[in-house]
C-alpha atoms as a PDB file:
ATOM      1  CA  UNK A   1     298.168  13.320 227.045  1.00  0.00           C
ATOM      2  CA  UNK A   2     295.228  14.882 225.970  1.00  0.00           C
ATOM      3  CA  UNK A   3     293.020  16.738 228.731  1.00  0.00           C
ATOM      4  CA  UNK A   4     290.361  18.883 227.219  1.00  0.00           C
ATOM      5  CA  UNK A   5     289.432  21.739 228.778  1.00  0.00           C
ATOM      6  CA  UNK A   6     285.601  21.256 229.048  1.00  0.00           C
ATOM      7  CA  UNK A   7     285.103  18.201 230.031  1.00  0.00           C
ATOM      8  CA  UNK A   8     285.041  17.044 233.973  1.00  0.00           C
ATOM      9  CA  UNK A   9     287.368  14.368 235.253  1.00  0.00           C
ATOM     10  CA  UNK A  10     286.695  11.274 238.058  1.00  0.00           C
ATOM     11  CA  UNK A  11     290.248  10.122 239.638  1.00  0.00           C
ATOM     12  CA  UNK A  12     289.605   6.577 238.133  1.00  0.00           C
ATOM     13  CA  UNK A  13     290.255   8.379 234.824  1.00  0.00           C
ATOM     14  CA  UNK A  14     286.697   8.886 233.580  1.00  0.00           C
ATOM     15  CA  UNK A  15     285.508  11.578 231.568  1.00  0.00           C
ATOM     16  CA  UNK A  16     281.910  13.446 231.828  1.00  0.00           C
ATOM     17  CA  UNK A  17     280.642  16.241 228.984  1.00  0.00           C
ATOM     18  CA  UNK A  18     277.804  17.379 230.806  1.00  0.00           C
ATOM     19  CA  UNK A  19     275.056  18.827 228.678  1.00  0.00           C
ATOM     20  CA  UNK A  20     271.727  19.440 231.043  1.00  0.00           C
ATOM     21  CA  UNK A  21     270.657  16.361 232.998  1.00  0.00           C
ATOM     22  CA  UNK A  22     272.622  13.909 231.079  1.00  0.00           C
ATOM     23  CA  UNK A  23     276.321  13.510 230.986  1.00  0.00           C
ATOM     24  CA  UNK A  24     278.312  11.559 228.749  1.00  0.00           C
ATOM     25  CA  UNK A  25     280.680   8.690 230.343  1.00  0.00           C
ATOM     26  CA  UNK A  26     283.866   7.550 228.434  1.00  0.00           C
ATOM     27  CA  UNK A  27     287.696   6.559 229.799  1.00  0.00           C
ATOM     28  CA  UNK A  28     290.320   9.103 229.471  1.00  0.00           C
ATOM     29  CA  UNK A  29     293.229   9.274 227.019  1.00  0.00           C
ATOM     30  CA  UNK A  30     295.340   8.544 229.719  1.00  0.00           C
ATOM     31  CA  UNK A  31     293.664   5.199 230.589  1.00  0.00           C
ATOM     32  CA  UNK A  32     293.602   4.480 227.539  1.00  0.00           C
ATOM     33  CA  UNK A  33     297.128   4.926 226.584  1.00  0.00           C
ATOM     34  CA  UNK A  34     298.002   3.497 230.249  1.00  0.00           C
ATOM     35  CA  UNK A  35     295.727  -0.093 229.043  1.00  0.00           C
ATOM     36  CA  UNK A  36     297.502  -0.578 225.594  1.00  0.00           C
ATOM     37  CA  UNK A  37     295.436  -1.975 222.915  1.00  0.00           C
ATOM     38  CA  UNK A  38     291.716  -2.284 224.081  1.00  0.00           C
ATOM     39  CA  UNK A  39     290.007  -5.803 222.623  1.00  0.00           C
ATOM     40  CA  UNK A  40     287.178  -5.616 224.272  1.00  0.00           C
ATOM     41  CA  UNK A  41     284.471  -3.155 226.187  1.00  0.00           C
ATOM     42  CA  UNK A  42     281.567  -4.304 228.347  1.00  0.00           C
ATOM     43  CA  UNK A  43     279.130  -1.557 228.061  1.00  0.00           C
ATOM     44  CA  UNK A  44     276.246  -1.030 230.687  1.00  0.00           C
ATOM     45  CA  UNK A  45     272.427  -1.914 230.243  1.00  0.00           C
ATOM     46  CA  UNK A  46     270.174   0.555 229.207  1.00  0.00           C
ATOM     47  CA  UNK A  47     267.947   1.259 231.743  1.00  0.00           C
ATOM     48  CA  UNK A  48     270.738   0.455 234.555  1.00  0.00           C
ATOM     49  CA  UNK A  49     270.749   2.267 237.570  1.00  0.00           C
ATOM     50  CA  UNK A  50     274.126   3.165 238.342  1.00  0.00           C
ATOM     51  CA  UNK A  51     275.676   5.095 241.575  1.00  0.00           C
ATOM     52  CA  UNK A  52     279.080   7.326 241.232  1.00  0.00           C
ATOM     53  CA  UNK A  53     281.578   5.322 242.274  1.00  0.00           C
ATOM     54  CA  UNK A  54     280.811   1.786 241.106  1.00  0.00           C
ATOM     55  CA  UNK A  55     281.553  -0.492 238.599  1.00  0.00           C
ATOM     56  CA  UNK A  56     278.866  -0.618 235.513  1.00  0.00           C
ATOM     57  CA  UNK A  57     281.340  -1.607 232.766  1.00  0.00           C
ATOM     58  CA  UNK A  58     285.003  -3.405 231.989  1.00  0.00           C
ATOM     59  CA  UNK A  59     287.787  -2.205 229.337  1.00  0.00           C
ATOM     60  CA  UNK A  60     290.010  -5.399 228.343  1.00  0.00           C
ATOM     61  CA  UNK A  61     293.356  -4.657 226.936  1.00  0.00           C
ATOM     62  CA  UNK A  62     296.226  -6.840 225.504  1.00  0.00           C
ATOM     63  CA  UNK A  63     297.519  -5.795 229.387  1.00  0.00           C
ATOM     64  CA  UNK A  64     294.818  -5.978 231.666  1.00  0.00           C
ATOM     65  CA  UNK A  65     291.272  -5.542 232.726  1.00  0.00           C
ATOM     66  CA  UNK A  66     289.986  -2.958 234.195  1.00  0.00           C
ATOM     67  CA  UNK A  67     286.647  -1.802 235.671  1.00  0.00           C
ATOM     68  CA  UNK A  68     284.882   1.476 234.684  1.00  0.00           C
ATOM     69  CA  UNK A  69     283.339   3.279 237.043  1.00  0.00           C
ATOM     70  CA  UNK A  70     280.365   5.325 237.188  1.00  0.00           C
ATOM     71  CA  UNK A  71     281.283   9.273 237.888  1.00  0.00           C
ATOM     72  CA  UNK A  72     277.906  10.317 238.404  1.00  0.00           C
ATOM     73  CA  UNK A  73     274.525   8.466 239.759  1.00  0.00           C
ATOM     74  CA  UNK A  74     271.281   8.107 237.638  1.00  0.00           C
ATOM     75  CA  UNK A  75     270.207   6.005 234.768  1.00  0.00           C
ATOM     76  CA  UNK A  76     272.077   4.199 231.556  1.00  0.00           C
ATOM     77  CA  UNK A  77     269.656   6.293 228.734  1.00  0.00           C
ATOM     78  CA  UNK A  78     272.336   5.352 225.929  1.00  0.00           C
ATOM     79  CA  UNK A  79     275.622   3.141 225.022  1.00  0.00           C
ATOM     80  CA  UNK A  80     277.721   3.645 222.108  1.00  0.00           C
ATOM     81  CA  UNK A  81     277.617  -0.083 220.695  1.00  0.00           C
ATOM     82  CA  UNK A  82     279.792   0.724 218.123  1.00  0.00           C
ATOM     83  CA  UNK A  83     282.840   0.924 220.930  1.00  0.00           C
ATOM     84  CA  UNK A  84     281.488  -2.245 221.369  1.00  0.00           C
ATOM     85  CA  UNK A  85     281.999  -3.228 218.194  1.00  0.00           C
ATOM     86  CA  UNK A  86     285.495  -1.769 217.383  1.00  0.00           C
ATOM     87  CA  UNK A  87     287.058  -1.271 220.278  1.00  0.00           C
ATOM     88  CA  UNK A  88     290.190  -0.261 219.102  1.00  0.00           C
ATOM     89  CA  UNK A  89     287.807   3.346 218.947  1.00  0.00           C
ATOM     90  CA  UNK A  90     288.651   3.711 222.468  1.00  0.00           C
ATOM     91  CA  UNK A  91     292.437   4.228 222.048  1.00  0.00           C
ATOM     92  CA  UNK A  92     292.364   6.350 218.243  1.00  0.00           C
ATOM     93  CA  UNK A  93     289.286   8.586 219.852  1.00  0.00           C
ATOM     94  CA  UNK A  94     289.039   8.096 223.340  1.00  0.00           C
ATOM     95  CA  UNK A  95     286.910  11.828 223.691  1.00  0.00           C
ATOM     96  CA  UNK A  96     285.068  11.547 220.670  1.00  0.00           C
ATOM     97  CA  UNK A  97     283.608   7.970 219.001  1.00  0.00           C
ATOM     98  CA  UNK A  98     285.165   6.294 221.761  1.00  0.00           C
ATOM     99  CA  UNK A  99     282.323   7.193 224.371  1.00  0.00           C
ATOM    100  CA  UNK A 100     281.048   4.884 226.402  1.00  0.00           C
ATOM    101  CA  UNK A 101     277.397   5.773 227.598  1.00  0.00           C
ATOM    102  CA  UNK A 102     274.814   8.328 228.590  1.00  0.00           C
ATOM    103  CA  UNK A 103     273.382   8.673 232.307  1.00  0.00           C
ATOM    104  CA  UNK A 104     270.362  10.809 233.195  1.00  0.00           C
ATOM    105  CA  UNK A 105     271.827  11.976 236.383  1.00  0.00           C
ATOM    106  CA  UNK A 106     269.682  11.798 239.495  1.00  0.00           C
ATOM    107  CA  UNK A 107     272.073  14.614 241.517  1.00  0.00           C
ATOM    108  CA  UNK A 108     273.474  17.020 239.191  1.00  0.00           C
ATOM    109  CA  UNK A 109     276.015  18.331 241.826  1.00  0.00           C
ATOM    110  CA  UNK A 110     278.125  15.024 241.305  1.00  0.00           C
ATOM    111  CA  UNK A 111     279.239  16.571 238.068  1.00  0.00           C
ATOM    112  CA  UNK A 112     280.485  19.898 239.565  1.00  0.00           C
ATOM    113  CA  UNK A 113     282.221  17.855 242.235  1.00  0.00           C
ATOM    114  CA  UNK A 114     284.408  16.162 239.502  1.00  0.00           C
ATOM    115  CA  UNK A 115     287.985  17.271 238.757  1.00  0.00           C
ATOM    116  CA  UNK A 116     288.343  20.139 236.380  1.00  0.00           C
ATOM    117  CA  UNK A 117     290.930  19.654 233.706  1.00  0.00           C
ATOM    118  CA  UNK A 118     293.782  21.344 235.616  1.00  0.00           C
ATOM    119  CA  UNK A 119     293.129  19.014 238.781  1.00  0.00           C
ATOM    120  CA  UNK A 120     292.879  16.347 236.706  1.00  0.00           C
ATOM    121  CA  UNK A 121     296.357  17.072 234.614  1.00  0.00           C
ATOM    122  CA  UNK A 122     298.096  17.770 238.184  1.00  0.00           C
ATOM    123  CA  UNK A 123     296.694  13.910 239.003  1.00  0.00           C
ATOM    124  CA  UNK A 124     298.236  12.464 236.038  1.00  0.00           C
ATOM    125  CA  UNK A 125     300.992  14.795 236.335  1.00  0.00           C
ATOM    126  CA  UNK A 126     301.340  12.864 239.877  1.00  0.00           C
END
């Protein structure tokens, strides 16, 4: 599994790339390889308010369903509709076209309290 080294981690198995006030939401590559083949991705509203540690989207594989959950608090500024789209993005490119949205965080500390990639390998590593 993939784990890059600058990005921060939730435990639900979200990824954050953090640049200034906004970070960048999308599902790790061990979610995704852990869901099968994704059909279909419920993105958030821009404009949302969303807290860390609720639900603001769903990732619908061949397997399952499974809520995505906000790592950090603020606002929905962007969403990648093309994941949308295609969702099959999310399992070829699940850290690059496979993002999911933007947030304008309202607490910027929520990033730095996310998993670093070596916690978040030692969690998958279980």
């Amino acid at each position: 599994m993939k784990v890059p080294q600058h990005l921060r981690y939730s435990s639900d198995h979200e990824w954050v790339a953090v640049d200034g006030n906004r970070a960048r939401v999308g599902i790790t590559d061990y979610a995704q390889d852990a869901l099968g083949d994704v059909v279909f991705v419920q993105l958030p509203t821009v404009g949302a308010q969303v807290a860390a540690g609720e639900s603001f989207g769903e990732v619908e594989s061949t397997k399952s369903v499974s809520d995505v959950y906000a790592p950090v608090s603020g606002v929905v500024v962007s969403v990648n509709q093309a994941v949308a789209d295609a969702p099959e993005v999310l399992n070829a490119d699940p850290y690059g076209d496979g993002w999911l949205c933007e947030i304008e965080m309202t607490d910027l500390g929520q990033a730095d309290a996310l998993l670093d990639s070596a916690a978040y390998q030692a969690l998958i590593d279980g």
